[in-house]
N, C-alpha and C. Protein backbone atom coordinates (compact mmCIF):
# COMPACT_ATOMS: atom_id res chain seq x y z
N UNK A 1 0.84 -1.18 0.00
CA UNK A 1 0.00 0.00 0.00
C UNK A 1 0.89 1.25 0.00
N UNK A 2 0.70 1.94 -0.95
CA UNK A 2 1.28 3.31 -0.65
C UNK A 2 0.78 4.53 0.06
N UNK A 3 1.89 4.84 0.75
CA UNK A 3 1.17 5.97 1.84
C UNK A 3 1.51 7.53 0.85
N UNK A 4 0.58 7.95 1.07
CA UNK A 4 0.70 9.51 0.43
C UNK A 4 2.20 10.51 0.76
N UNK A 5 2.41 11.14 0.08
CA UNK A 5 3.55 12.08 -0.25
C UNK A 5 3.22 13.47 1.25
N UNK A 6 4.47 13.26 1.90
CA UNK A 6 3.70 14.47 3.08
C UNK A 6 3.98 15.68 2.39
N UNK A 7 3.07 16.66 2.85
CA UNK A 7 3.11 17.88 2.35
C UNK A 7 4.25 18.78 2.92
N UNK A 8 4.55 19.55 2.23
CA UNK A 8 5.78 20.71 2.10
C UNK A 8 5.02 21.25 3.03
N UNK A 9 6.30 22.13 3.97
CA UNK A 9 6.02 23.21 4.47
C UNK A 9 7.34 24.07 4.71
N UNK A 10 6.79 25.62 3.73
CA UNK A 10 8.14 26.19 3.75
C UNK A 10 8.22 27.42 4.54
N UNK A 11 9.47 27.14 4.61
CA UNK A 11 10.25 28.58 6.03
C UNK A 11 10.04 29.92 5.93
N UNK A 12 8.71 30.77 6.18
CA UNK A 12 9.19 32.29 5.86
C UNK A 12 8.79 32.66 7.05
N UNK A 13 9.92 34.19 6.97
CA UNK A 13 9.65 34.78 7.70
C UNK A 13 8.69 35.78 8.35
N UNK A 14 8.08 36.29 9.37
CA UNK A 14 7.20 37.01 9.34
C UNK A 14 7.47 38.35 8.23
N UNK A 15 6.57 39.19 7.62
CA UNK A 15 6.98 40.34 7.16
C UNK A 15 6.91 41.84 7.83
N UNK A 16 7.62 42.39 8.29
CA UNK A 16 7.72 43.57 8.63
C UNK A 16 6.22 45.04 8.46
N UNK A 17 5.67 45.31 9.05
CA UNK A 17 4.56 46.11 8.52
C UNK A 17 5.37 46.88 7.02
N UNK A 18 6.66 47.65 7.32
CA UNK A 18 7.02 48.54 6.57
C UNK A 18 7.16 47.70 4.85
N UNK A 19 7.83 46.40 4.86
CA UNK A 19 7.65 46.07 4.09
C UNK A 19 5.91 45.14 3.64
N UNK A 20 5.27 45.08 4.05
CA UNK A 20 3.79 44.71 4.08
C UNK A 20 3.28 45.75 3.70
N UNK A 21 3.53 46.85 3.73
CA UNK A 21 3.43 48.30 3.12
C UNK A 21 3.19 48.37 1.43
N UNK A 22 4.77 47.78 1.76
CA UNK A 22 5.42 48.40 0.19
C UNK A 22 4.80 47.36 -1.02
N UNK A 23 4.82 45.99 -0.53
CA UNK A 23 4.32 45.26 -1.19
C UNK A 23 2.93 45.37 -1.49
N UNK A 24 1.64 45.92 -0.64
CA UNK A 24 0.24 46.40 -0.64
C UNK A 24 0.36 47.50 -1.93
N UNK A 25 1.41 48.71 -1.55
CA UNK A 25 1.51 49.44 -2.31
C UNK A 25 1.70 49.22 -3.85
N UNK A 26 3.03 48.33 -3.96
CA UNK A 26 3.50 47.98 -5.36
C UNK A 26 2.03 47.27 -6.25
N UNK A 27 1.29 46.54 -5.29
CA UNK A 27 0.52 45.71 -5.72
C UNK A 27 -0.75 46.86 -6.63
N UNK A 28 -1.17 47.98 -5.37
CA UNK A 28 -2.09 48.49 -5.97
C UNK A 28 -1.55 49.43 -7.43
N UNK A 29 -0.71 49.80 -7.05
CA UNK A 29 0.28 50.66 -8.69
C UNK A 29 0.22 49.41 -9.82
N UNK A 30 0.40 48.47 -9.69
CA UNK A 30 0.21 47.57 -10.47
C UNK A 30 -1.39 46.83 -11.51
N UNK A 31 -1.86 47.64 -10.90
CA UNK A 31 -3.57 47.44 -11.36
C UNK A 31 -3.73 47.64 -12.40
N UNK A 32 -3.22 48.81 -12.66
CA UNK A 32 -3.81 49.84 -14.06
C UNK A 32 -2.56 49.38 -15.60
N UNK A 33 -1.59 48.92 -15.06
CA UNK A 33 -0.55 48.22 -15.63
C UNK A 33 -1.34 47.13 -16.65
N UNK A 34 -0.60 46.99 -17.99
CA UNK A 34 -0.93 46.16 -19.19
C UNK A 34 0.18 45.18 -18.76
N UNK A 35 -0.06 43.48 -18.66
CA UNK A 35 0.90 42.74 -18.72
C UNK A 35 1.25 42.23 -19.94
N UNK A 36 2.64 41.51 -19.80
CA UNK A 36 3.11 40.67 -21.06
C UNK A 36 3.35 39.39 -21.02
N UNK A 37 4.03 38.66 -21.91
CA UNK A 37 4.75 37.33 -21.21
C UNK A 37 5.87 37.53 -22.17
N UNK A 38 7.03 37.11 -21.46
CA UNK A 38 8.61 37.06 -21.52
C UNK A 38 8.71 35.75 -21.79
N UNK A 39 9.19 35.13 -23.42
CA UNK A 39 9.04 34.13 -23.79
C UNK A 39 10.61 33.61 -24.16
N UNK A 40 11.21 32.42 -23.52
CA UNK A 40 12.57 32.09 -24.03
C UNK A 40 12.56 32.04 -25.53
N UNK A 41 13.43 33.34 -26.26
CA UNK A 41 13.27 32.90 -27.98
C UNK A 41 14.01 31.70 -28.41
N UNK A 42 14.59 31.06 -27.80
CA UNK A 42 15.08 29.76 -28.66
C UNK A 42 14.03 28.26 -28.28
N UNK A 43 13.36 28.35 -27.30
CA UNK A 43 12.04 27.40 -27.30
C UNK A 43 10.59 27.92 -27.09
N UNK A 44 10.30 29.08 -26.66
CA UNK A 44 9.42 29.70 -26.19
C UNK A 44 8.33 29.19 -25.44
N UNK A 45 9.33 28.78 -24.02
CA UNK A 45 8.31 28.73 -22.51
C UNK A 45 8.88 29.89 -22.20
N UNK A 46 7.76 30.27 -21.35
CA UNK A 46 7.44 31.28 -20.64
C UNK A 46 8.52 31.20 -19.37
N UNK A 47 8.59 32.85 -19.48
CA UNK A 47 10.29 33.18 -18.60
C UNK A 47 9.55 33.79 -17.64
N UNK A 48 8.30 35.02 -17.51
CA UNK A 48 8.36 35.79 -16.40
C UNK A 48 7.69 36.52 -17.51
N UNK A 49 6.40 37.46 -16.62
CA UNK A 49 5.46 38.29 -16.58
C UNK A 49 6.16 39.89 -16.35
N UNK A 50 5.70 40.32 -17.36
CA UNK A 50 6.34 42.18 -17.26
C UNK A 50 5.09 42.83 -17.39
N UNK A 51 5.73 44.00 -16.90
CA UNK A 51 4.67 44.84 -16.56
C UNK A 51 5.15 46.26 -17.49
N UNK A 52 4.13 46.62 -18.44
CA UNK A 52 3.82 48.23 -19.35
C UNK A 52 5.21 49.52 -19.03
N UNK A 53 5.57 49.14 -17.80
CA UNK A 53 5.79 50.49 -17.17
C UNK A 53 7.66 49.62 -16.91
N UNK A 54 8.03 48.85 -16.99
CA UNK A 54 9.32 48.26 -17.05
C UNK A 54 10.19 48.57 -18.39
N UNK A 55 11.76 49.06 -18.41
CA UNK A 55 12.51 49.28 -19.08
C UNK A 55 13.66 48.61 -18.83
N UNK A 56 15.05 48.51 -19.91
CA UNK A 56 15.90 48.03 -19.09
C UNK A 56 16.55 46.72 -19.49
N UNK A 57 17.22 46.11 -19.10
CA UNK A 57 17.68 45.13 -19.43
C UNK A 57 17.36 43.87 -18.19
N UNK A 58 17.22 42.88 -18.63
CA UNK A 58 16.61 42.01 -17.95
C UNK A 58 17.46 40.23 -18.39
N UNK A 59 18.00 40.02 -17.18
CA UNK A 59 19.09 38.65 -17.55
C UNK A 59 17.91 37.22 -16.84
N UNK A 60 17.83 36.40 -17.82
CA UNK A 60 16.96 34.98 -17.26
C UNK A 60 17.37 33.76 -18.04
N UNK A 61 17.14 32.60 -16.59
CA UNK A 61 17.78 31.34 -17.24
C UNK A 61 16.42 30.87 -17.53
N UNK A 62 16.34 29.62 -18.88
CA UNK A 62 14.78 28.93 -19.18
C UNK A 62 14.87 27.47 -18.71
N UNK A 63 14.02 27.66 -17.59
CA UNK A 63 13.90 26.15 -16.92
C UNK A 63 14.02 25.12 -18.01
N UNK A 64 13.07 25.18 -19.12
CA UNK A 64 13.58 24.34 -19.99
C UNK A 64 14.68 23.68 -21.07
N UNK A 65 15.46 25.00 -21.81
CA UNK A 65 16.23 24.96 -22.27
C UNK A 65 17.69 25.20 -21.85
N UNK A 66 17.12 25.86 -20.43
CA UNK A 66 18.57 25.86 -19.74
C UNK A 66 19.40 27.47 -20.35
N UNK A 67 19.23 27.63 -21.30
CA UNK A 67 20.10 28.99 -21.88
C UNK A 67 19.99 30.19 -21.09
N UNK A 68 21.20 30.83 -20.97
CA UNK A 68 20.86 32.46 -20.06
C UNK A 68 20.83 33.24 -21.04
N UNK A 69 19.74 33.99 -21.14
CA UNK A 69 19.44 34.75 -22.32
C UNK A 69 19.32 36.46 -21.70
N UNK A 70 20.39 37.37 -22.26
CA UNK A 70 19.76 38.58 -21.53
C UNK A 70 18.99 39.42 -22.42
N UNK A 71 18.22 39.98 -22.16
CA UNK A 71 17.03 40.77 -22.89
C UNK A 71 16.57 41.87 -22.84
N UNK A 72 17.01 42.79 -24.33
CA UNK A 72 17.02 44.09 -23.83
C UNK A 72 15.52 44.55 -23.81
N UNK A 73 14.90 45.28 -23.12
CA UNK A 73 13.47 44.90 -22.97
C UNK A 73 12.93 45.66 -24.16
N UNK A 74 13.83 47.13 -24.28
CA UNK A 74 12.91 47.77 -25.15
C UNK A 74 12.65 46.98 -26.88
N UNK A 75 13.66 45.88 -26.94
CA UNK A 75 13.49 45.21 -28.46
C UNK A 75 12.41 44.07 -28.19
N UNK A 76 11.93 44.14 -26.94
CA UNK A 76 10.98 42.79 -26.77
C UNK A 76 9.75 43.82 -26.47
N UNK A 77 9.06 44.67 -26.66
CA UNK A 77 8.12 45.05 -26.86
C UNK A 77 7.16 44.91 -27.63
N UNK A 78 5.89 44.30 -27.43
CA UNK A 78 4.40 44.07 -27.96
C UNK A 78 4.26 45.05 -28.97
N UNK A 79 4.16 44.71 -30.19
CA UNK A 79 3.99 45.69 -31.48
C UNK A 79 2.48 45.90 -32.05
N UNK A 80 1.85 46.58 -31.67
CA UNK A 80 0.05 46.31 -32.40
C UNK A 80 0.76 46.64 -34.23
N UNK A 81 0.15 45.47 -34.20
CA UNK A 81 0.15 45.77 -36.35
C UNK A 81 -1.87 45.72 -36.62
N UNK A 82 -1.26 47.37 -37.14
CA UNK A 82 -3.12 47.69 -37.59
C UNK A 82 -3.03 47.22 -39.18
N UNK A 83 -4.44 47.14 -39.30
CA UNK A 83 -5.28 46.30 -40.66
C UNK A 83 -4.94 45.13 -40.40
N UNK A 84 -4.80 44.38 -39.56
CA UNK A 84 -4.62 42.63 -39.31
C UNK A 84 -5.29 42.51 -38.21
N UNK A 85 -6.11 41.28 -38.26
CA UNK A 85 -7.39 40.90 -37.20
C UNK A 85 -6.57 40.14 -36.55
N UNK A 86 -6.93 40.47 -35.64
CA UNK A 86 -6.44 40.15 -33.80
C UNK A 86 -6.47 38.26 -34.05
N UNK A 87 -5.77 38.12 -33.45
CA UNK A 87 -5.63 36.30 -33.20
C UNK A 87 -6.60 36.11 -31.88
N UNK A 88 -7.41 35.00 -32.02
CA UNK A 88 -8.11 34.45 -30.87
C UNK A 88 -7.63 34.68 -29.69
């Protein structure tokens, strides 16, 4: 008979009001924000979620392919091409 897998339980620390703050804060500035998805270009899984208002250069490894790819953000920007119907 197999006995079930025990469940994880992981270590954090309490959070500080000041930072419980900042994070409430960041969260609500973040509302009005358009997201993206940050796609590894040599397999394209998904690297990490950006946010409208981010610039900059941005370094990530792809769980899958393993490659460290750094990414300059402003050439990875969402391009609207008008007279072409939107994809599902």
């Amino acid at each position: 008979m197999m006995q079930p897998a025990p469940i994880r339980e992981y270590k954090r620390k309490p959070l500080t009001p000041e930072v419980r703050d900042k994070l409430e804060r960041s969260h609500r500035e973040s509302l009005d924000l358009t997201e993206r998805e940050l796609r590894c270009p040599h397999c394209s899984r998904f690297i990490a979620t950006l946010y409208s208002d981010i610039s900059g250069h941005f370094k990530a490894k792809c769980g899958n392919c393993k490659t460290i790819t750094i990414f300059n953000l402003g050439y990875f920007r969402r391009v609207r091409r008008y007279g072409r119907e939107r994809r599902g």
